[in-house]
C-alpha atoms as a PDB file:
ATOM      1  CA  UNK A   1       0.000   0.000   0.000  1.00  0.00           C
ATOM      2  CA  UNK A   2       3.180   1.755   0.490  1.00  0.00           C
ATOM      3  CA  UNK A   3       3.224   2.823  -3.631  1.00  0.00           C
ATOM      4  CA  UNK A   4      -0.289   4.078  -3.903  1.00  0.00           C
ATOM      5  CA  UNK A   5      -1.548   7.408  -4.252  1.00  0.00           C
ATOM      6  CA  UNK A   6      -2.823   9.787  -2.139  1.00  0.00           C
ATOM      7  CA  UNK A   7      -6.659   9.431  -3.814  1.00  0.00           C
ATOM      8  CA  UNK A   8      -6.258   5.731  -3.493  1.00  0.00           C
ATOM      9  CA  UNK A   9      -5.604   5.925   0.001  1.00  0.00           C
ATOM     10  CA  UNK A  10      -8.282   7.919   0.630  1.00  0.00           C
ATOM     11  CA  UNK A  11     -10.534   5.913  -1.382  1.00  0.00           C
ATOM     12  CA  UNK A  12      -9.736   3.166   0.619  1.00  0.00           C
ATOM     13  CA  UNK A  13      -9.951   5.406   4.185  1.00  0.00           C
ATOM     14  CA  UNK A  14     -13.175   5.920   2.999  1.00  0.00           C
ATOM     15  CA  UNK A  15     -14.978   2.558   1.954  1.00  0.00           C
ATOM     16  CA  UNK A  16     -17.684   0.786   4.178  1.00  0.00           C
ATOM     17  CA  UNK A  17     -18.402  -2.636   4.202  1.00  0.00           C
ATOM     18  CA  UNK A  18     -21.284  -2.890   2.254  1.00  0.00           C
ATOM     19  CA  UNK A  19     -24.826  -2.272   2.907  1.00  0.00           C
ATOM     20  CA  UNK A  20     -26.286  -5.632   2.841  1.00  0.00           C
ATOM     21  CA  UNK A  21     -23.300  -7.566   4.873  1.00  0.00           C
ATOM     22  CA  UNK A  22     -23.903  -4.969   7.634  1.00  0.00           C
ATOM     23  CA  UNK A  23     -27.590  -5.777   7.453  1.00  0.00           C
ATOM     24  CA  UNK A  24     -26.949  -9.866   7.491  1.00  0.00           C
ATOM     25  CA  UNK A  25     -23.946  -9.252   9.901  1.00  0.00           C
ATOM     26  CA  UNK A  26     -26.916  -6.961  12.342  1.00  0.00           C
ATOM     27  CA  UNK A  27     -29.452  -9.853  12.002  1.00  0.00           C
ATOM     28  CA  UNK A  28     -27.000 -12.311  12.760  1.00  0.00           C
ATOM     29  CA  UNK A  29     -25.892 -11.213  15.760  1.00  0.00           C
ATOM     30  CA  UNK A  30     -29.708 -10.883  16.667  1.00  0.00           C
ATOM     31  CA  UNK A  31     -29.557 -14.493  16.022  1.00  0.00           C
ATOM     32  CA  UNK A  32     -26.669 -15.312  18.248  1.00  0.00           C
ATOM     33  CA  UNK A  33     -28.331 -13.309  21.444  1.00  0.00           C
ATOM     34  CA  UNK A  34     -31.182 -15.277  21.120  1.00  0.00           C
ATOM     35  CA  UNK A  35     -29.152 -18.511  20.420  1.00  0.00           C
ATOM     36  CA  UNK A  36     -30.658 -19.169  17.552  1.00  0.00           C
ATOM     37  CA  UNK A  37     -27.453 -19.458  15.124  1.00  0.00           C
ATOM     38  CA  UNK A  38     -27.497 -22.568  13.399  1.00  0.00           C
ATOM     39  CA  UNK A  39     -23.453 -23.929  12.659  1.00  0.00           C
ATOM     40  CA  UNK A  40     -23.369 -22.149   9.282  1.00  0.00           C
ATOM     41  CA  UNK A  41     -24.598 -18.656  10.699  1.00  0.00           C
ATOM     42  CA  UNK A  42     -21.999 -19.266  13.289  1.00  0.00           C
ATOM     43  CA  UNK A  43     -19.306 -19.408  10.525  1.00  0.00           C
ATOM     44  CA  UNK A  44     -20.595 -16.772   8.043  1.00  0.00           C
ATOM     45  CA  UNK A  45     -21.471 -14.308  11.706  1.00  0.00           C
ATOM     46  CA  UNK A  46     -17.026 -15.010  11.983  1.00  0.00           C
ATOM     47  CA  UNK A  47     -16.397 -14.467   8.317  1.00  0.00           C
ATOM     48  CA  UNK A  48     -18.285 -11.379   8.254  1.00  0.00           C
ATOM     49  CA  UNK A  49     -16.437  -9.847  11.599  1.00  0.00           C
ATOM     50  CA  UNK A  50     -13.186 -11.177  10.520  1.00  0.00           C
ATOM     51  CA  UNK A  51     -13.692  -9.141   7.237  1.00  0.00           C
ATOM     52  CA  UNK A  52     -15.634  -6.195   8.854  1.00  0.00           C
ATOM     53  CA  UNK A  53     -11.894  -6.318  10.842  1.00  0.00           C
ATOM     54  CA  UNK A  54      -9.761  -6.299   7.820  1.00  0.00           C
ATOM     55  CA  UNK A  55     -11.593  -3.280   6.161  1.00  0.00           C
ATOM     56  CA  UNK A  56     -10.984  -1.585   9.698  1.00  0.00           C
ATOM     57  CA  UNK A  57      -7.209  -2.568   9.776  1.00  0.00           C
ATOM     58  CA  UNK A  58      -6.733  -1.600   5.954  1.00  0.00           C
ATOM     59  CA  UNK A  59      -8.812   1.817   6.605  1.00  0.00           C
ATOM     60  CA  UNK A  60      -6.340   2.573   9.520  1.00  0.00           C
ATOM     61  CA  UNK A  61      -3.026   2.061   7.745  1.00  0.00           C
ATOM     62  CA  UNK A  62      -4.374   3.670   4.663  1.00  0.00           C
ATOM     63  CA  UNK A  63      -4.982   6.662   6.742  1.00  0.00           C
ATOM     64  CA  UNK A  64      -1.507   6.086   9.026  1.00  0.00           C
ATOM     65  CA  UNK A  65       0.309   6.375   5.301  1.00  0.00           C
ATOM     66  CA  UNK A  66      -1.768   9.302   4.720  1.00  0.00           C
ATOM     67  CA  UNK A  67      -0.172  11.336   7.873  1.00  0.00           C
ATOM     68  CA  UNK A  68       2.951  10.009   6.782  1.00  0.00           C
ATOM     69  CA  UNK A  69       2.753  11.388   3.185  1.00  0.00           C
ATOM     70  CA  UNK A  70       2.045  14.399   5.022  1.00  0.00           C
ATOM     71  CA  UNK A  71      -1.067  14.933   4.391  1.00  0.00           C
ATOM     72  CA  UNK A  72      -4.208  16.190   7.117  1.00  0.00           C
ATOM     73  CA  UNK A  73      -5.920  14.480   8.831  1.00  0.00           C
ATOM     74  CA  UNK A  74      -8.645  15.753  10.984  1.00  0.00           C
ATOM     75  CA  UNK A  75      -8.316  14.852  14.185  1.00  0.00           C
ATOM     76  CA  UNK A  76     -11.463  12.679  15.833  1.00  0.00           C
ATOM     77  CA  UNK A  77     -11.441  14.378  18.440  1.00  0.00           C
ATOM     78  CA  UNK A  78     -12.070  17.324  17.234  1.00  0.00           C
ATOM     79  CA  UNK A  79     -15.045  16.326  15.864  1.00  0.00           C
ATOM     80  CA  UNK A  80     -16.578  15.807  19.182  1.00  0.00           C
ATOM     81  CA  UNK A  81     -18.670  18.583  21.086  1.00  0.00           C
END
C-alpha cells in the first residue's frame, strides 16, 4: 500500500463494508443473542467480523500512510462537542 496514491488511500480510508453484509452481519448477531445461530450462521457471523476487521485494519493504515505522506488528517477528536 506503500506505492499508492494519495486518492487511493483515501478511497480506501473511505470505503464501508457494504450495505447488505452490515444488514446480514446486524441480524446475525440478533440471532446469536437469542441462540438461535445454526453452525453455518456461526461461521458466516465469523467471516463477516473477521472481514468487517480487515476493512478496519486496511482503513487505519491507509490513513496512518496518509499522515505520513504528510497529508491532514482531521483529528477525531475534534469532531466531538
Amino acid at each position: 500500500m506503500e506505492e499508492l496514491t494519495i486518492e487511493d488511500l483515501l478511497t480506501i480510508g473511505q470505503s464501508q463494508v457494504p450495505e447488505s453484509q452490515q444488514e446480514l452481519h446486524l441480524q446475525l448477531l440478533e440471532k446469536n443473542q437469542n441462540n438461535q445461530l445454526s453452525e453455518s450462521d456461526r461461521l458466516l457471523l465469523r467471516s463477516l467480523r473477521v472481514s468487517a476487521d480487515y476493512l478496519m485494519l486496511k482503513k487505519a493504515y491507509a490513513y496512518a500512510l496518509l499522515k505520513c505522506k504528510g497529508y491532514f488528517i482531521l483529528d477525531f477528536e475534534k469532531l466531538l462537542p
